[in-house]
C-alpha atoms as a PDB file:
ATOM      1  CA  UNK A   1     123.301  49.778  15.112  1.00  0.00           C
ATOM      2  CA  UNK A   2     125.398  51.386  12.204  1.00  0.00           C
ATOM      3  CA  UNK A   3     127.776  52.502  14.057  1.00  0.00           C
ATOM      4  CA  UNK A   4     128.620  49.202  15.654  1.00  0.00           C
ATOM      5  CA  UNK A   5     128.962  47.379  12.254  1.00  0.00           C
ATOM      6  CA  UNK A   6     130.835  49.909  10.972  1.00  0.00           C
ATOM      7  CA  UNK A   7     133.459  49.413  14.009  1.00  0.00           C
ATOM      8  CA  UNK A   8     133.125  45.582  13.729  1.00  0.00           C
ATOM      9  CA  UNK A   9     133.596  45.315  10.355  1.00  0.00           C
ATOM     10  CA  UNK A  10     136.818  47.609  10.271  1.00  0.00           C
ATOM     11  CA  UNK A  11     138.227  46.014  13.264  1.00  0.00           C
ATOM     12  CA  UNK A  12     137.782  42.695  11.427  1.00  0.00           C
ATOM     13  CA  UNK A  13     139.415  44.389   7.959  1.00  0.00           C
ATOM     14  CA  UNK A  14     142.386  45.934   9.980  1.00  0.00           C
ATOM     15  CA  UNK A  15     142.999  42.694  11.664  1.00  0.00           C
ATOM     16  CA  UNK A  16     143.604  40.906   8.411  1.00  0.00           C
ATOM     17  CA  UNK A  17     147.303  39.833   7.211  1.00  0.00           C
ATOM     18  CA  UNK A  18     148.504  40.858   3.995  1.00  0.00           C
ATOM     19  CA  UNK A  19     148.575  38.027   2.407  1.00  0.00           C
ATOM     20  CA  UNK A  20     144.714  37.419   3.004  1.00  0.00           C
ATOM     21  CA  UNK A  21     144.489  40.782   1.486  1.00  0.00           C
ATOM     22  CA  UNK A  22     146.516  39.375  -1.927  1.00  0.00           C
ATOM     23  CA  UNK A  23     144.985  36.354  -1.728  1.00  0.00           C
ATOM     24  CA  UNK A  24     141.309  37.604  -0.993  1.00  0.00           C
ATOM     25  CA  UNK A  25     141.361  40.294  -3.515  1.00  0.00           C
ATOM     26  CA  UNK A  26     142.862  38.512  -6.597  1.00  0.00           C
ATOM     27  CA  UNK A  27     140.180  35.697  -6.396  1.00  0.00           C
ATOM     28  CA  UNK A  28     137.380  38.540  -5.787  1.00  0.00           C
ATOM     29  CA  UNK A  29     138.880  40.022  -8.983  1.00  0.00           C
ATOM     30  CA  UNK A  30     138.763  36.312 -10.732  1.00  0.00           C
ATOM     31  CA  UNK A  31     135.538  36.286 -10.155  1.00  0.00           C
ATOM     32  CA  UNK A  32     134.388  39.672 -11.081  1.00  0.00           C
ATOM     33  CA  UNK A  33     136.342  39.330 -14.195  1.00  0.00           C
ATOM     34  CA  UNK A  34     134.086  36.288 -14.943  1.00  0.00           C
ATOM     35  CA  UNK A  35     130.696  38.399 -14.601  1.00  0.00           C
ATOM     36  CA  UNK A  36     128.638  39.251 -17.592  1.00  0.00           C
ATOM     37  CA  UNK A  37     128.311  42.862 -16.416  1.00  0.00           C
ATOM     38  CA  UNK A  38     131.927  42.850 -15.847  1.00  0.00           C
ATOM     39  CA  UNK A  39     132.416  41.644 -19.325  1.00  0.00           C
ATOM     40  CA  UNK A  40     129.794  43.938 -21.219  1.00  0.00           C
ATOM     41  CA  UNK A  41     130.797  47.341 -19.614  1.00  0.00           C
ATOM     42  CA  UNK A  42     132.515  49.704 -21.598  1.00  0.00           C
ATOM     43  CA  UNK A  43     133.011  52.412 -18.837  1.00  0.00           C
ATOM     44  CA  UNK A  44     133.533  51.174 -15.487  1.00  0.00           C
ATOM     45  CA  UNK A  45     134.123  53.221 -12.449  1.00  0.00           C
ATOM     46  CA  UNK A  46     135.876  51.600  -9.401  1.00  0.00           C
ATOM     47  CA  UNK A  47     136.853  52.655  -6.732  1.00  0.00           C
ATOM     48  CA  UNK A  48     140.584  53.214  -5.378  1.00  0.00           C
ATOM     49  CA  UNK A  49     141.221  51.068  -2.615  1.00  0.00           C
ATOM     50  CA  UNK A  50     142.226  52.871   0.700  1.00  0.00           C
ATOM     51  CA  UNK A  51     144.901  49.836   2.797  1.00  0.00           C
ATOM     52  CA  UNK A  52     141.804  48.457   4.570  1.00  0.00           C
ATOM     53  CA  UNK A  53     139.384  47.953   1.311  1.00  0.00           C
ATOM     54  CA  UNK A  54     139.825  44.740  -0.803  1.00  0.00           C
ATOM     55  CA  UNK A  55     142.331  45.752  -3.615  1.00  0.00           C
ATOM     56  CA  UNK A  56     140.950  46.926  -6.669  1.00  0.00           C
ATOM     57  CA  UNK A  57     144.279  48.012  -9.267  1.00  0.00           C
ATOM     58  CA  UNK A  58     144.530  44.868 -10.660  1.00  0.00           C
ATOM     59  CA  UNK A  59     140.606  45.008 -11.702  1.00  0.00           C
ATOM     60  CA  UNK A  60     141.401  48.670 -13.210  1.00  0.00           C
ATOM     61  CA  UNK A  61     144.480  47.288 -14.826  1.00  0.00           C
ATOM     62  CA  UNK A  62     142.319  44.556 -16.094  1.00  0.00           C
ATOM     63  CA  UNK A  63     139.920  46.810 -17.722  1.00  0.00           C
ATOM     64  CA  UNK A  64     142.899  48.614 -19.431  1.00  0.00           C
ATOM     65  CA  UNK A  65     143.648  45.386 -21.051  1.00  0.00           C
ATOM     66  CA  UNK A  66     139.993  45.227 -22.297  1.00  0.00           C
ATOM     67  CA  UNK A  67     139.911  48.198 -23.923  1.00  0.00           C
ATOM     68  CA  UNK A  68     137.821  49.496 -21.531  1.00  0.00           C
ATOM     69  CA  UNK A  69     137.109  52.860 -20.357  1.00  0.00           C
ATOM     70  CA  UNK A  70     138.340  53.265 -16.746  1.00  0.00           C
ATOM     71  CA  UNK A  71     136.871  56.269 -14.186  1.00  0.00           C
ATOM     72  CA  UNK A  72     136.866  57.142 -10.551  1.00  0.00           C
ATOM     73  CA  UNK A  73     135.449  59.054  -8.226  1.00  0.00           C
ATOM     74  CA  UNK A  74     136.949  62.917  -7.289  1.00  0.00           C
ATOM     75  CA  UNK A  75     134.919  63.809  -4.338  1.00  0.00           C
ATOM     76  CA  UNK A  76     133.670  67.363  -3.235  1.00  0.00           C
ATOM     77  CA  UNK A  77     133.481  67.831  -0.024  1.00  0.00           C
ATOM     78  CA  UNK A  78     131.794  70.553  -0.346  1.00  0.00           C
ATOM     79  CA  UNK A  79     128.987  69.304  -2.301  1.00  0.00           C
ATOM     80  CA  UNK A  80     129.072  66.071  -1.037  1.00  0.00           C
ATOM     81  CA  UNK A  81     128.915  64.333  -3.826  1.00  0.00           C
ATOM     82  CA  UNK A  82     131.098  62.343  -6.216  1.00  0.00           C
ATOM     83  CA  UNK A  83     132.268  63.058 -10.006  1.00  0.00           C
ATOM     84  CA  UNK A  84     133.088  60.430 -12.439  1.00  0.00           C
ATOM     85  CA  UNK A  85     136.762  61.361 -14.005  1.00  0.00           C
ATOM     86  CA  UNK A  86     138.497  59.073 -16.539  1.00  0.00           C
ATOM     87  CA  UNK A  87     141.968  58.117 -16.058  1.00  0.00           C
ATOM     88  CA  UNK A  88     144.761  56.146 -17.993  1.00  0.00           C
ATOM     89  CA  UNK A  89     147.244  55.532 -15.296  1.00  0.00           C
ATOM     90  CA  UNK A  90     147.717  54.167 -12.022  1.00  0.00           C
ATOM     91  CA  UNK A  91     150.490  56.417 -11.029  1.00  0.00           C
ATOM     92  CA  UNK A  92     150.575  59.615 -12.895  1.00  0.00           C
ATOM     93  CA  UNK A  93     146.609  60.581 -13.070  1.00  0.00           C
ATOM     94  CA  UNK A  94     145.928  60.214  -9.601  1.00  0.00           C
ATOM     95  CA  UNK A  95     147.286  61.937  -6.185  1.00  0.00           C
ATOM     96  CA  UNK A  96     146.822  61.395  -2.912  1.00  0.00           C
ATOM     97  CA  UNK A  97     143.941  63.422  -0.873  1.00  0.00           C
ATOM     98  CA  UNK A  98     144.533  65.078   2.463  1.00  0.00           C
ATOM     99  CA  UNK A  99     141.806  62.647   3.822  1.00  0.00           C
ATOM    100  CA  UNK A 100     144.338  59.428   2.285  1.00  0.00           C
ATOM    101  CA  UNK A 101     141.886  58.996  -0.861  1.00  0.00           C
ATOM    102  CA  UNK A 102     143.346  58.323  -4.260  1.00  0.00           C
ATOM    103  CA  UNK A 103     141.870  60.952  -6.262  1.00  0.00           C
ATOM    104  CA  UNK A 104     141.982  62.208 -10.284  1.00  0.00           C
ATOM    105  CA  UNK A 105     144.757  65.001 -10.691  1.00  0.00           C
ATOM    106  CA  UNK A 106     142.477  66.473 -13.337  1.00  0.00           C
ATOM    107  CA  UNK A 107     140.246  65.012 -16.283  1.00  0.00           C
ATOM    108  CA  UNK A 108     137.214  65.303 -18.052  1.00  0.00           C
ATOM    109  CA  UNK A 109     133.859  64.312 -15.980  1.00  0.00           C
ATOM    110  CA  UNK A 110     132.463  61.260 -17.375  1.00  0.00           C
ATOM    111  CA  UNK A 111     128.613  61.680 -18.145  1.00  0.00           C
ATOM    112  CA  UNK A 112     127.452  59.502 -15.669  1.00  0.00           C
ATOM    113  CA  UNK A 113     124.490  57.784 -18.589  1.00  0.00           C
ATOM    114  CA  UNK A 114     127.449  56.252 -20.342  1.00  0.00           C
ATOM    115  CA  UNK A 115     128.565  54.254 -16.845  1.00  0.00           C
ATOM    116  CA  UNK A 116     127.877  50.917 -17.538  1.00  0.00           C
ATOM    117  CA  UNK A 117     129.256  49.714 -14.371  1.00  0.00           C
ATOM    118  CA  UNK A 118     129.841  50.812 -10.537  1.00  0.00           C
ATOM    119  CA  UNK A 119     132.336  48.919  -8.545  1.00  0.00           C
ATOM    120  CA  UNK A 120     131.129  49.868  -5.147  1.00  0.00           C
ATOM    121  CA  UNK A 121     133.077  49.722  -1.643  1.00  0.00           C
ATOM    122  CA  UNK A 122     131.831  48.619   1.644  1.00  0.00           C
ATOM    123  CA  UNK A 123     132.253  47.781   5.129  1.00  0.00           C
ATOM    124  CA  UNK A 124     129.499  45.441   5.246  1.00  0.00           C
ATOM    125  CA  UNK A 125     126.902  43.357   2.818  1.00  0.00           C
ATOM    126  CA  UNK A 126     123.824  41.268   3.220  1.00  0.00           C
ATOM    127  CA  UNK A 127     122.452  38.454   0.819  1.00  0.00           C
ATOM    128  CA  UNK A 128     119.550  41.096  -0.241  1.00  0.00           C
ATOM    129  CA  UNK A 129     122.164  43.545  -1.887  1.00  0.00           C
ATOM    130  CA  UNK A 130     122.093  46.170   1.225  1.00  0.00           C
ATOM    131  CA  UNK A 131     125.507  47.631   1.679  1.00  0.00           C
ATOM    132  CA  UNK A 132     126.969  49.684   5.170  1.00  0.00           C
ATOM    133  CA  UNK A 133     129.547  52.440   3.923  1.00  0.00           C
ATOM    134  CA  UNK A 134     131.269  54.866   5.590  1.00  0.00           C
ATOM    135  CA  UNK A 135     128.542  57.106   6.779  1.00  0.00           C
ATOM    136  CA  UNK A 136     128.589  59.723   4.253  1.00  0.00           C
ATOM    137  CA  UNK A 137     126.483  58.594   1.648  1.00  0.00           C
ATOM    138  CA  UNK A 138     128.646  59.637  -1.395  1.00  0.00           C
ATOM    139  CA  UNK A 139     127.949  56.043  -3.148  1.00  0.00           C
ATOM    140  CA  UNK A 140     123.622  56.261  -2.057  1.00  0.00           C
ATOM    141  CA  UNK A 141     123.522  59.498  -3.224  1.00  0.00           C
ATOM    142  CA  UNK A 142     125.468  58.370  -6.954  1.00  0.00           C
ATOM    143  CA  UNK A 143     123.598  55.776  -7.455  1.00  0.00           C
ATOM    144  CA  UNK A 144     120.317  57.445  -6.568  1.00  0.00           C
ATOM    145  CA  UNK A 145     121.022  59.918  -9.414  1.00  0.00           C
ATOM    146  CA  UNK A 146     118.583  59.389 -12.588  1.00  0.00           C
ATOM    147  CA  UNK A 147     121.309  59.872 -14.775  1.00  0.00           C
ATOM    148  CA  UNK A 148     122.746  56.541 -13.303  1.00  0.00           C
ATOM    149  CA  UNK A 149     121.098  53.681 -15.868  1.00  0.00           C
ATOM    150  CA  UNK A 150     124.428  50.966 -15.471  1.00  0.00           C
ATOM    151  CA  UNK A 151     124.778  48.379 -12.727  1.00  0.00           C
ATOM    152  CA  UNK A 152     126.387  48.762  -8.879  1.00  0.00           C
ATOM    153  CA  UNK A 153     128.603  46.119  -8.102  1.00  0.00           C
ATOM    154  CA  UNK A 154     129.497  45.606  -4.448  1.00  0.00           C
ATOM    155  CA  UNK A 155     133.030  44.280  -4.355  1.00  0.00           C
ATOM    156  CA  UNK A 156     134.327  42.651  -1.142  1.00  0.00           C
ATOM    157  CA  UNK A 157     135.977  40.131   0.894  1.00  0.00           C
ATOM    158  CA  UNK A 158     133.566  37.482   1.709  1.00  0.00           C
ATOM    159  CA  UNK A 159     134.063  38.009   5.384  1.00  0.00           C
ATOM    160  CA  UNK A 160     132.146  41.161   5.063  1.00  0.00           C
ATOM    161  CA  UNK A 161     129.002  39.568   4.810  1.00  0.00           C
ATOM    162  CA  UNK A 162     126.855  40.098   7.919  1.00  0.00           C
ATOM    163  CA  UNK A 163     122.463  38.403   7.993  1.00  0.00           C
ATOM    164  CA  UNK A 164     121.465  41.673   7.898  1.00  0.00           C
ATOM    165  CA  UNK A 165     122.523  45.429   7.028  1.00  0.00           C
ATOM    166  CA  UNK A 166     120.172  48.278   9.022  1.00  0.00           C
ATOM    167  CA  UNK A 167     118.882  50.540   5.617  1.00  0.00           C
ATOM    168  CA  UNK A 168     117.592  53.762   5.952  1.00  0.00           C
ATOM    169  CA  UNK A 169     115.477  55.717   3.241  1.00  0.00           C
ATOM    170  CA  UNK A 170     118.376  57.050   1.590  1.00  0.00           C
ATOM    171  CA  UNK A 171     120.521  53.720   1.451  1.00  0.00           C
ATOM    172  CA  UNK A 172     120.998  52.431  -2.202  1.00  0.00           C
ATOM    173  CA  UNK A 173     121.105  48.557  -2.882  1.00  0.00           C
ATOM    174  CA  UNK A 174     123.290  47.146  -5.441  1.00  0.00           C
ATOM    175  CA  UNK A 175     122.482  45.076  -8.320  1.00  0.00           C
ATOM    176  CA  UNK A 176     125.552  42.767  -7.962  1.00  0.00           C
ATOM    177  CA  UNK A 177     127.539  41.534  -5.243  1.00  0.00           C
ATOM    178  CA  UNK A 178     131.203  39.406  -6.327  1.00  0.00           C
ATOM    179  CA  UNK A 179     133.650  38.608  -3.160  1.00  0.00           C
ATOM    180  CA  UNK A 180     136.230  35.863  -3.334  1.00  0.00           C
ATOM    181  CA  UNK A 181     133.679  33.276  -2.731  1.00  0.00           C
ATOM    182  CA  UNK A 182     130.609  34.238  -3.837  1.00  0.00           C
ATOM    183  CA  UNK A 183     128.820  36.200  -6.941  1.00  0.00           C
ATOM    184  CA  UNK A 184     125.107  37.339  -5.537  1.00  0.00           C
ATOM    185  CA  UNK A 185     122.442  39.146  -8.008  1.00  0.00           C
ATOM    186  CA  UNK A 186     119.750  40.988  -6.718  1.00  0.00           C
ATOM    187  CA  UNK A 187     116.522  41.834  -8.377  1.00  0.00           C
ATOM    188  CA  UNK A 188     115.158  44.942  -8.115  1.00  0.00           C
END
């Protein structure tokens, strides 16, 4: 069942124009930039968009201009797991992985306690906060970690919603979901 989402929901991303992608993403980002969580984080990690994720620089640049602390993920394959590492810059902290991922050059780990906020990827979202990634469970794992106390925000076009996401024992929720339509919060 996964697996079929997964190839629905990046046929229906690849498939989009450009200008849906502009469009889509800078109201997403209006809205997350009208969020309470949005507004009372002082570290935020986001993601960096890959072509076929909703954009996220200008929600990093926005940050910036916020004075807030900005981190993303460097991922070991390895270990399979991600590490929090701040950056300043769009274009000179960050180079591009032999996988395509936008990843820190170098940098100090952030401690993950002082995360106030998680701006999570997806392919695919339901109304109760469930989230279908990739398959490799670097964002479940993160957010399972007790050190984690902040909030995971899903960020996503609104197309991406689906009735219902398959969740297995290891899958994470989030706390918040924000597309260009829509702001959902969960309880948990």
């Amino acid at each position: 069942m996964k697996k079929e989402l997964r190839q629905k929901y990046r046929t229906l991303l690849a498939d989009m124009s450009i200008a849906e992608y502009e469009r889509k993403s800078n109201e997403a980002a209006v809205r997350l930039f009208d969020c309470r969580e949005f507004a009372r984080a002082q570290v935020i990690m986001a993601f960096v968009s890959l072509p076929t994720e909703i954009e996220t620089t200008q929600v990093i640049l926005h940050a910036w201009q916020e004075h807030k602390r900005v981190c993303v993920p460097k991922v070991s394959w390895e270990q399979r797991r991600m590490m929090p590492v701040e950056i300043n810059s769009l274009t000179e902290d960050l180079a591009e992985t032999q996988f395509g991922l936008h990843e820190p050059v170098s940098g100090i780990p952030v401690p993950l306690a002082t995360i106030d906020l998680v701006i999570v990827p997806g392919l695919a979202f339901d109304a109760f906060g469930n989230r279908l990634g990739r398959g490799r469970g670097f964002y479940d794992r993160f957010l399972s970690n007790p050190e984690f106390k902040g909030k995971a925000c899903a960020f996503a076009f609104d197309e991406q919603m689906t009735s219902a996401v398959p969740v297995g024992p290891h899958d994470r929720p989030v706390d918040l979901l924000v597309t260009d339509k829509r702001t959902l919060r969960f309880r948990r």
